[in-house]
PDB file of N, CA and C in Angstrom:
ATOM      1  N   UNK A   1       0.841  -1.171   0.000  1.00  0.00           N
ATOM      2  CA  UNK A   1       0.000   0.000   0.000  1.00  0.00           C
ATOM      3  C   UNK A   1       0.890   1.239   0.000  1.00  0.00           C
ATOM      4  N   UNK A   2       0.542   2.009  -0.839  1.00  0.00           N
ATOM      5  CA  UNK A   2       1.433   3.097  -0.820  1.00  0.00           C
ATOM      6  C   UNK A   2       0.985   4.221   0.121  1.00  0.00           C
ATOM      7  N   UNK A   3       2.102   4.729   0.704  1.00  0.00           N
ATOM      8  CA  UNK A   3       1.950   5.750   2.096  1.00  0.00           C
ATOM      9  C   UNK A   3       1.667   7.460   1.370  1.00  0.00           C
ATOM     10  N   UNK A   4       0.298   7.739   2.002  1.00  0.00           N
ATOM     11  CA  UNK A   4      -0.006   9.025   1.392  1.00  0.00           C
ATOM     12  C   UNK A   4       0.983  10.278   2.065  1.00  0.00           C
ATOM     13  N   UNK A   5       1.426  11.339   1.452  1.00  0.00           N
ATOM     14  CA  UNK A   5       2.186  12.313   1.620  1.00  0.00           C
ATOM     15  C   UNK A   5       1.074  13.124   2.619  1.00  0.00           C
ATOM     16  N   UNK A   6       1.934  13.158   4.026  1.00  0.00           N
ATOM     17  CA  UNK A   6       0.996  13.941   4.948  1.00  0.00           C
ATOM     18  C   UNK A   6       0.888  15.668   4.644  1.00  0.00           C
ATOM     19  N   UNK A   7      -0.341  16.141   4.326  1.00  0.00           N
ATOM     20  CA  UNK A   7      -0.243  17.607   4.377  1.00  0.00           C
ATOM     21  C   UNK A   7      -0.343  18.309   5.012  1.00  0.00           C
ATOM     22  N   UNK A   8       0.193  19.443   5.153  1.00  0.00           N
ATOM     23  CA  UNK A   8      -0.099  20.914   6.097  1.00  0.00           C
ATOM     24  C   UNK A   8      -1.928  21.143   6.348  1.00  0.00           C
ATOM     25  N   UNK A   9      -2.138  21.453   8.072  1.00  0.00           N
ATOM     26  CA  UNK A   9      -2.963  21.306   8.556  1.00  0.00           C
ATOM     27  C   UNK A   9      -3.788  22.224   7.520  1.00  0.00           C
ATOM     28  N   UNK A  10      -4.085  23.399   7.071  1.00  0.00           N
ATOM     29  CA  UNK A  10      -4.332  24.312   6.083  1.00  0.00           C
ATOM     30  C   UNK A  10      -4.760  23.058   5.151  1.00  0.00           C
ATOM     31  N   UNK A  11      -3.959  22.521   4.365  1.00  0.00           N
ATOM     32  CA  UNK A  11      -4.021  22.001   3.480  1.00  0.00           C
ATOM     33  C   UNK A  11      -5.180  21.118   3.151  1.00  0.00           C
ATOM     34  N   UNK A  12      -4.961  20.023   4.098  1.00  0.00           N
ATOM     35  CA  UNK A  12      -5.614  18.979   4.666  1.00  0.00           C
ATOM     36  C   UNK A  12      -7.060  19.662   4.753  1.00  0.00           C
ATOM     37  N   UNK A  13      -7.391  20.812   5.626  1.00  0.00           N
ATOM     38  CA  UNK A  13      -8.325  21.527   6.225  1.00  0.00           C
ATOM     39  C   UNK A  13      -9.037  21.398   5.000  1.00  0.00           C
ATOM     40  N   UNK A  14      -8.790  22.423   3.752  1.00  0.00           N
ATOM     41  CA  UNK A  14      -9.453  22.899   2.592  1.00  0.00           C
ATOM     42  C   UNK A  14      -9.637  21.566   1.590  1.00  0.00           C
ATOM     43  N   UNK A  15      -8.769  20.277   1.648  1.00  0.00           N
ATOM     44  CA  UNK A  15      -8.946  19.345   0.723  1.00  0.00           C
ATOM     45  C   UNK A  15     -10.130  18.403   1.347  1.00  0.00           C
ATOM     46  N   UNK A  16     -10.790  18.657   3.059  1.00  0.00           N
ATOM     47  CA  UNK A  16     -11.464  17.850   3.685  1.00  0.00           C
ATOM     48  C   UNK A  16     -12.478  19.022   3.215  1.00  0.00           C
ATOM     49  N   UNK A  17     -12.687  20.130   3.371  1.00  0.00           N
ATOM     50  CA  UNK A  17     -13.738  20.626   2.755  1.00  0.00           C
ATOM     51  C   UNK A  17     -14.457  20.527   1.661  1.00  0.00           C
ATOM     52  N   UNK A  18     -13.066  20.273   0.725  1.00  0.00           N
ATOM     53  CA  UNK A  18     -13.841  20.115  -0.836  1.00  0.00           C
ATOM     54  C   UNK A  18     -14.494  18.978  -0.966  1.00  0.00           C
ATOM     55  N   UNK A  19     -14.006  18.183   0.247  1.00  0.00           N
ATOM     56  CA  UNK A  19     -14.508  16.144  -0.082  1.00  0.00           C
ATOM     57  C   UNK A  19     -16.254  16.835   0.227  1.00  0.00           C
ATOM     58  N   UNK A  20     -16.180  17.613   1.416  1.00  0.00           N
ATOM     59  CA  UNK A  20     -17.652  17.299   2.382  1.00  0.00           C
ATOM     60  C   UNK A  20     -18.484  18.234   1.611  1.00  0.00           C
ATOM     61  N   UNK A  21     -18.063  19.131   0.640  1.00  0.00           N
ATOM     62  CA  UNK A  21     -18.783  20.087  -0.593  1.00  0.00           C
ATOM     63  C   UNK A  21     -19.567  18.875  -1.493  1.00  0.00           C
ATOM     64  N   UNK A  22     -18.505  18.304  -2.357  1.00  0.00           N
ATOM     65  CA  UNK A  22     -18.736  17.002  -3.119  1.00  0.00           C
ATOM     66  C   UNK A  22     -19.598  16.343  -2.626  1.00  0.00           C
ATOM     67  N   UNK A  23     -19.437  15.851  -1.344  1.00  0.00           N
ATOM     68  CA  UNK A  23     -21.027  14.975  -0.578  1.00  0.00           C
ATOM     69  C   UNK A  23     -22.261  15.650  -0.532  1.00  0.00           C
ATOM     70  N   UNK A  24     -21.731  17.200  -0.649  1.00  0.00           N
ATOM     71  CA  UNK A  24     -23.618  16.951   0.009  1.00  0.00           C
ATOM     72  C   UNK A  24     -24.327  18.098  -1.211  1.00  0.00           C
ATOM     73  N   UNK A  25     -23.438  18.127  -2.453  1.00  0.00           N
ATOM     74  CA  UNK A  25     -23.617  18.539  -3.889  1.00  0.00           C
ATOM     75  C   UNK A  25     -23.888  17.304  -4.879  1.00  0.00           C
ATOM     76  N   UNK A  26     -23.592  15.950  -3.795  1.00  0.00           N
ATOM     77  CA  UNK A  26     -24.274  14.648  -4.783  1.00  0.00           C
ATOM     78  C   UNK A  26     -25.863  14.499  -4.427  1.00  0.00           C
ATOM     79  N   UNK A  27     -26.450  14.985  -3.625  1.00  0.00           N
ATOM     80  CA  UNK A  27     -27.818  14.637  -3.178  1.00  0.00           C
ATOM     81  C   UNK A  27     -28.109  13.462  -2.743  1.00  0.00           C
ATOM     82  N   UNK A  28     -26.690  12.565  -2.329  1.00  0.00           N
ATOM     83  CA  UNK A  28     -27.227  11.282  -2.007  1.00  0.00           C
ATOM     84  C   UNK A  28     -27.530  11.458  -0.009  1.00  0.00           C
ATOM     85  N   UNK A  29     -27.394  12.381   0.335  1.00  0.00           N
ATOM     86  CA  UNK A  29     -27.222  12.429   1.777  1.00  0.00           C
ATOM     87  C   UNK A  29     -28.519  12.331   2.841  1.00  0.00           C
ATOM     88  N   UNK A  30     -28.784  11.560   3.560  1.00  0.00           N
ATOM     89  CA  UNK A  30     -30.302  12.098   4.593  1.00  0.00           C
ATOM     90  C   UNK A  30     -30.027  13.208   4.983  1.00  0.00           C
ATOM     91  N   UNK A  31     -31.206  13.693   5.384  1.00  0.00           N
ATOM     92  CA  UNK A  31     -31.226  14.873   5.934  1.00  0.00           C
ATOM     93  C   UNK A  31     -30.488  15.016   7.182  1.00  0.00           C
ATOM     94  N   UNK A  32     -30.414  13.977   7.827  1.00  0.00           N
ATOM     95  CA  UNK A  32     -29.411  14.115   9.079  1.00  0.00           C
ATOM     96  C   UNK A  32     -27.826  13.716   8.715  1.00  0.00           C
ATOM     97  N   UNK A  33     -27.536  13.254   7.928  1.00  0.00           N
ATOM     98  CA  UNK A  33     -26.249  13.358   7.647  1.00  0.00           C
ATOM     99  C   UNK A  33     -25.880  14.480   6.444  1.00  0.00           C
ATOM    100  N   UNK A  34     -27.002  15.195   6.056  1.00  0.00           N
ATOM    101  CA  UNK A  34     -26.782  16.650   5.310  1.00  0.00           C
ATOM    102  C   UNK A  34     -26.190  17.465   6.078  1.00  0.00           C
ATOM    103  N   UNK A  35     -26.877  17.430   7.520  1.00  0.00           N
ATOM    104  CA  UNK A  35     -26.430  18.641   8.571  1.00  0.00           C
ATOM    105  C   UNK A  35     -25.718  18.553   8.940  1.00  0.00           C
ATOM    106  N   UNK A  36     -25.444  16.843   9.218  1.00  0.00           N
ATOM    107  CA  UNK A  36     -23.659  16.734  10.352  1.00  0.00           C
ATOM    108  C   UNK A  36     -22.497  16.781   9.158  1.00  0.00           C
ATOM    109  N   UNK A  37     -22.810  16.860   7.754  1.00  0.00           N
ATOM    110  CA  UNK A  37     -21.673  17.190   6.777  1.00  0.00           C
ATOM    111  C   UNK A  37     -21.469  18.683   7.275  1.00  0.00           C
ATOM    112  N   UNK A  38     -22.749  19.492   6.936  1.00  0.00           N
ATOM    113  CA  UNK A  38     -22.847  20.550   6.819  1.00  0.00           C
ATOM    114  C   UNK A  38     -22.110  21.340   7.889  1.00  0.00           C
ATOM    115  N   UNK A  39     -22.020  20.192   9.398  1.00  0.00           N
ATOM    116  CA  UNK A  39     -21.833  20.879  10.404  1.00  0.00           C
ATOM    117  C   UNK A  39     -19.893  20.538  10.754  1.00  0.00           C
ATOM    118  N   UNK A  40     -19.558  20.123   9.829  1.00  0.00           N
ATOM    119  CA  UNK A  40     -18.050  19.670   9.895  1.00  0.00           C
ATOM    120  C   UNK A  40     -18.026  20.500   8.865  1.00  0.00           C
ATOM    121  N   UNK A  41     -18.333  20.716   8.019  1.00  0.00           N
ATOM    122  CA  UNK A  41     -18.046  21.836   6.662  1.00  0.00           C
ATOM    123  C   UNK A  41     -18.009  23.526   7.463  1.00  0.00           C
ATOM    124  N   UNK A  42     -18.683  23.716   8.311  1.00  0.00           N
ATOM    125  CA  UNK A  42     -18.494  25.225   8.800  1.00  0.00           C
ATOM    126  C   UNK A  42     -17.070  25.193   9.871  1.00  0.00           C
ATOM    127  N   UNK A  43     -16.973  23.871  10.701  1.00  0.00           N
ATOM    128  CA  UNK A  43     -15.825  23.709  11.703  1.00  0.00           C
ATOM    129  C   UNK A  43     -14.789  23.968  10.615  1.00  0.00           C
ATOM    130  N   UNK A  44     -14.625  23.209   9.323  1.00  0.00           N
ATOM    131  CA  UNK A  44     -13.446  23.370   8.668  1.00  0.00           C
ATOM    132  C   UNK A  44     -13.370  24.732   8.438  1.00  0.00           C
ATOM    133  N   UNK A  45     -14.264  24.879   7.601  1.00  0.00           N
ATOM    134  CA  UNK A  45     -14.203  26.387   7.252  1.00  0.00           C
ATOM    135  C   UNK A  45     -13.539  27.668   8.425  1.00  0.00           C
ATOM    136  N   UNK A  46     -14.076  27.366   9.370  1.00  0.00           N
ATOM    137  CA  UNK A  46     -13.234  28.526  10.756  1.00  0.00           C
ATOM    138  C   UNK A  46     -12.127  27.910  10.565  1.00  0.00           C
ATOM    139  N   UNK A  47     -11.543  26.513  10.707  1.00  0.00           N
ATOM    140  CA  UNK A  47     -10.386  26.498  10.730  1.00  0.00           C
ATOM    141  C   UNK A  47      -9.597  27.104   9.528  1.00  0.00           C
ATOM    142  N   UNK A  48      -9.835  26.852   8.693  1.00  0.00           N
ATOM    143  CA  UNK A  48      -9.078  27.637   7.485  1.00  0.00           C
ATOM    144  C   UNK A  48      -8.907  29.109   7.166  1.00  0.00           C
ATOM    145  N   UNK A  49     -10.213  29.511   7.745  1.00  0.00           N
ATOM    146  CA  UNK A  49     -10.143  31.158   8.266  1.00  0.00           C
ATOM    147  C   UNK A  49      -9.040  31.512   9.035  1.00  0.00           C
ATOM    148  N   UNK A  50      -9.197  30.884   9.945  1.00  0.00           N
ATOM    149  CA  UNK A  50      -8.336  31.031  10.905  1.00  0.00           C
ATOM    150  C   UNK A  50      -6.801  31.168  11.141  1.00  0.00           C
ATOM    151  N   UNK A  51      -6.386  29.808  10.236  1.00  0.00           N
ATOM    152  CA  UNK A  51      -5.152  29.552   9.822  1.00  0.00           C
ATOM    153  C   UNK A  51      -4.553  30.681   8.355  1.00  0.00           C
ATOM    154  N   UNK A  52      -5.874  31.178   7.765  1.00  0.00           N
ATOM    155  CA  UNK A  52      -5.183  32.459   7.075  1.00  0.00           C
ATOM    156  C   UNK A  52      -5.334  33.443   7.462  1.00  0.00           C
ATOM    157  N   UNK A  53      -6.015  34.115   9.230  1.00  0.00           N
ATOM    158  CA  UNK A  53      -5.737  35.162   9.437  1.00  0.00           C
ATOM    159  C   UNK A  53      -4.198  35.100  10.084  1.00  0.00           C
ATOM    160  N   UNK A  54      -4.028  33.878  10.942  1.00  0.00           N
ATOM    161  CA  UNK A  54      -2.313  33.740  11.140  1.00  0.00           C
ATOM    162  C   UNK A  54      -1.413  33.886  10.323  1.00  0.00           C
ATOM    163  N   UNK A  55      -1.812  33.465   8.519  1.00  0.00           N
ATOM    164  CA  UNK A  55      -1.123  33.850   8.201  1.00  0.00           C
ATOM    165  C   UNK A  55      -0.217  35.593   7.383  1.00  0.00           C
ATOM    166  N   UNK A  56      -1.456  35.540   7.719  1.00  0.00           N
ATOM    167  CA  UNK A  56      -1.603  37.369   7.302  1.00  0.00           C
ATOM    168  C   UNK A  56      -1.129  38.012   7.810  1.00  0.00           C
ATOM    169  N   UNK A  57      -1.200  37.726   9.579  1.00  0.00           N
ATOM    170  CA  UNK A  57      -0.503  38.372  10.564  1.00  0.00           C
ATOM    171  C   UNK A  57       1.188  38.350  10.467  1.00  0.00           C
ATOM    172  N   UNK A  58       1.490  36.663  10.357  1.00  0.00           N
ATOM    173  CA  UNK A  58       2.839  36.698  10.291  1.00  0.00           C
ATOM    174  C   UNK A  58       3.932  37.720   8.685  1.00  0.00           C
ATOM    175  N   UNK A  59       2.981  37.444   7.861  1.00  0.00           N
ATOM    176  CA  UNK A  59       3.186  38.404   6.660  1.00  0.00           C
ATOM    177  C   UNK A  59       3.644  39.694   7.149  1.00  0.00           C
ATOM    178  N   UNK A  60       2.388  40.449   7.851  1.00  0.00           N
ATOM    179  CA  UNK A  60       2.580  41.836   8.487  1.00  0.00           C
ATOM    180  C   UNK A  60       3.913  42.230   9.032  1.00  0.00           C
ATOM    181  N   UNK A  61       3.917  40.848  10.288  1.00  0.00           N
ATOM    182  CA  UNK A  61       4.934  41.451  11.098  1.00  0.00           C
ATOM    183  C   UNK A  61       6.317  41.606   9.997  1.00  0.00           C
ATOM    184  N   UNK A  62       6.167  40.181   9.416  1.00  0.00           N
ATOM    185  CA  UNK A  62       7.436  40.069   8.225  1.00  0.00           C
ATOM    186  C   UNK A  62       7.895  41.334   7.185  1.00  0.00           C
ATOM    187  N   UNK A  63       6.842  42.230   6.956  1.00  0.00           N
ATOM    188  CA  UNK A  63       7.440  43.502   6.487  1.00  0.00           C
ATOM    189  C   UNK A  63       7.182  44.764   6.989  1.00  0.00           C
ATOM    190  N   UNK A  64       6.912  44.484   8.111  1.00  0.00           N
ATOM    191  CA  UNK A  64       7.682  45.926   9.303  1.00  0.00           C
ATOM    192  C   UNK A  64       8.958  45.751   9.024  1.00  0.00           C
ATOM    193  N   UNK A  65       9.152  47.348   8.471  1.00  0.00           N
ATOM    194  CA  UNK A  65      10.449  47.887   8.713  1.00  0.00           C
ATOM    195  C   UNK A  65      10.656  48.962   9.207  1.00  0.00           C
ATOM    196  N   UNK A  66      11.528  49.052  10.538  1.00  0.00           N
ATOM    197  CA  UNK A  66      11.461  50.335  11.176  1.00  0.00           C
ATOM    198  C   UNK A  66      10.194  50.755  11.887  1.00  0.00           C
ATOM    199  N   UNK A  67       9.189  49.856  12.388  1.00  0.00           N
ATOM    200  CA  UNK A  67       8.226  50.075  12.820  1.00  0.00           C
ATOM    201  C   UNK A  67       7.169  50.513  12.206  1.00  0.00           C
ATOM    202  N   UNK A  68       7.445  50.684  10.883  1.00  0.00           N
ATOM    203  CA  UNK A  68       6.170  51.074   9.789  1.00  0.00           C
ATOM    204  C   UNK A  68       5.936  49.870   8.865  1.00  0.00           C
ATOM    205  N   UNK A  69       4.738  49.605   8.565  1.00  0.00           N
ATOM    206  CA  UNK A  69       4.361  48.886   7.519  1.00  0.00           C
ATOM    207  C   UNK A  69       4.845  48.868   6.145  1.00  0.00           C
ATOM    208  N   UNK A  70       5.336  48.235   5.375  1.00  0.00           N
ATOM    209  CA  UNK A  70       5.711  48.559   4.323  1.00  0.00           C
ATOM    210  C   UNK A  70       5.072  47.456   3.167  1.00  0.00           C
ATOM    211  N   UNK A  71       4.030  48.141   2.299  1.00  0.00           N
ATOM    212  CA  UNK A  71       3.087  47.338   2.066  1.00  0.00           C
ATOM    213  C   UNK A  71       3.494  47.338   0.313  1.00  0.00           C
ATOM    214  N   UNK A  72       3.704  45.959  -0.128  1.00  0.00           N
ATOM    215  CA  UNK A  72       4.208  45.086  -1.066  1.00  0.00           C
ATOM    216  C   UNK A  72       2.975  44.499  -2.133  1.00  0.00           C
ATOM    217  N   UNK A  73       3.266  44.559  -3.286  1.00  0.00           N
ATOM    218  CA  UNK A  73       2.423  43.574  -4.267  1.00  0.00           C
ATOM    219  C   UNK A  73       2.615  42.168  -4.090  1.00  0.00           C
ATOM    220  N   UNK A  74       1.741  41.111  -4.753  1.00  0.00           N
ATOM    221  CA  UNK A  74       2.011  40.023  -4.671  1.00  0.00           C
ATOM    222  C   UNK A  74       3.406  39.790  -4.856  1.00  0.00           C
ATOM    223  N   UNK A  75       4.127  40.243  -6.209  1.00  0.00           N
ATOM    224  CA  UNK A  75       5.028  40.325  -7.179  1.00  0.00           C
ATOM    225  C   UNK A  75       6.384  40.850  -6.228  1.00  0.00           C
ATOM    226  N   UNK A  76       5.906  41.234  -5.017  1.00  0.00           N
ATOM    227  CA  UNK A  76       7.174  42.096  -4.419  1.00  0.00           C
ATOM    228  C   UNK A  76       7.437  43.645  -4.019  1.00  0.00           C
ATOM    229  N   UNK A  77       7.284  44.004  -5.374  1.00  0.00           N
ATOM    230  CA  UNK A  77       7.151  45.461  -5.552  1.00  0.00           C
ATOM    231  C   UNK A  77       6.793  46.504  -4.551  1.00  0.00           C
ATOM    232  N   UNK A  78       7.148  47.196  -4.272  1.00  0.00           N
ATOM    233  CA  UNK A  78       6.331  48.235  -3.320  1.00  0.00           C
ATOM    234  C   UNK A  78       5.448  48.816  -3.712  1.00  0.00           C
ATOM    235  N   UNK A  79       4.199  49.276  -3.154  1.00  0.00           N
ATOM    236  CA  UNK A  79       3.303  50.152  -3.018  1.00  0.00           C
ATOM    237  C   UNK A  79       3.637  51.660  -3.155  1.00  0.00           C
ATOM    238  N   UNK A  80       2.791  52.570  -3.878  1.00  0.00           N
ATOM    239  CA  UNK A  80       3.524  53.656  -3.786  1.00  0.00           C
ATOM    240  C   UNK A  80       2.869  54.511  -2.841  1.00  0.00           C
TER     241      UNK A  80
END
């Protein structure tokens, strides 16, 4: 059996979302296992929120310079 490549919690987070999207966009689900998808689909979802407001933050701190913000394009570039 081949050993699956473990992913970043993020990762994992958003690829378990897309599975529990797929389930309950097939219509095969009862109504009570619609909701408990539904209700692991919003837990993921905060988590992934979550894990990209951390990462936003660490971004921030990463281009303080001199105590000012110094705010960058995707590309690098500075802002003018």
């Amino acid at each position: 059996m081949a050993r699956q490549k473990k992913l970043p919690a993020f990762e994992q987070s958003l690829s378990d979302l897309q599975a529990l999207v797929e389930r309950l966009e097939s219509g095969d689900l009862s109504l009570e296992e619609s909701l408990a998808t539904f209700e692991k689909g919003i837990a993921l979802t905060r988590e992934c929120q979550s894990a990209l407001q951390d990462a936003e933050q660490r971004v921030q701190v990463l281009l303080e310079q001199n105590g000012t913000l110094t705010e960058q394009t995707h590309d690098g570039s500075l802002l003018p």
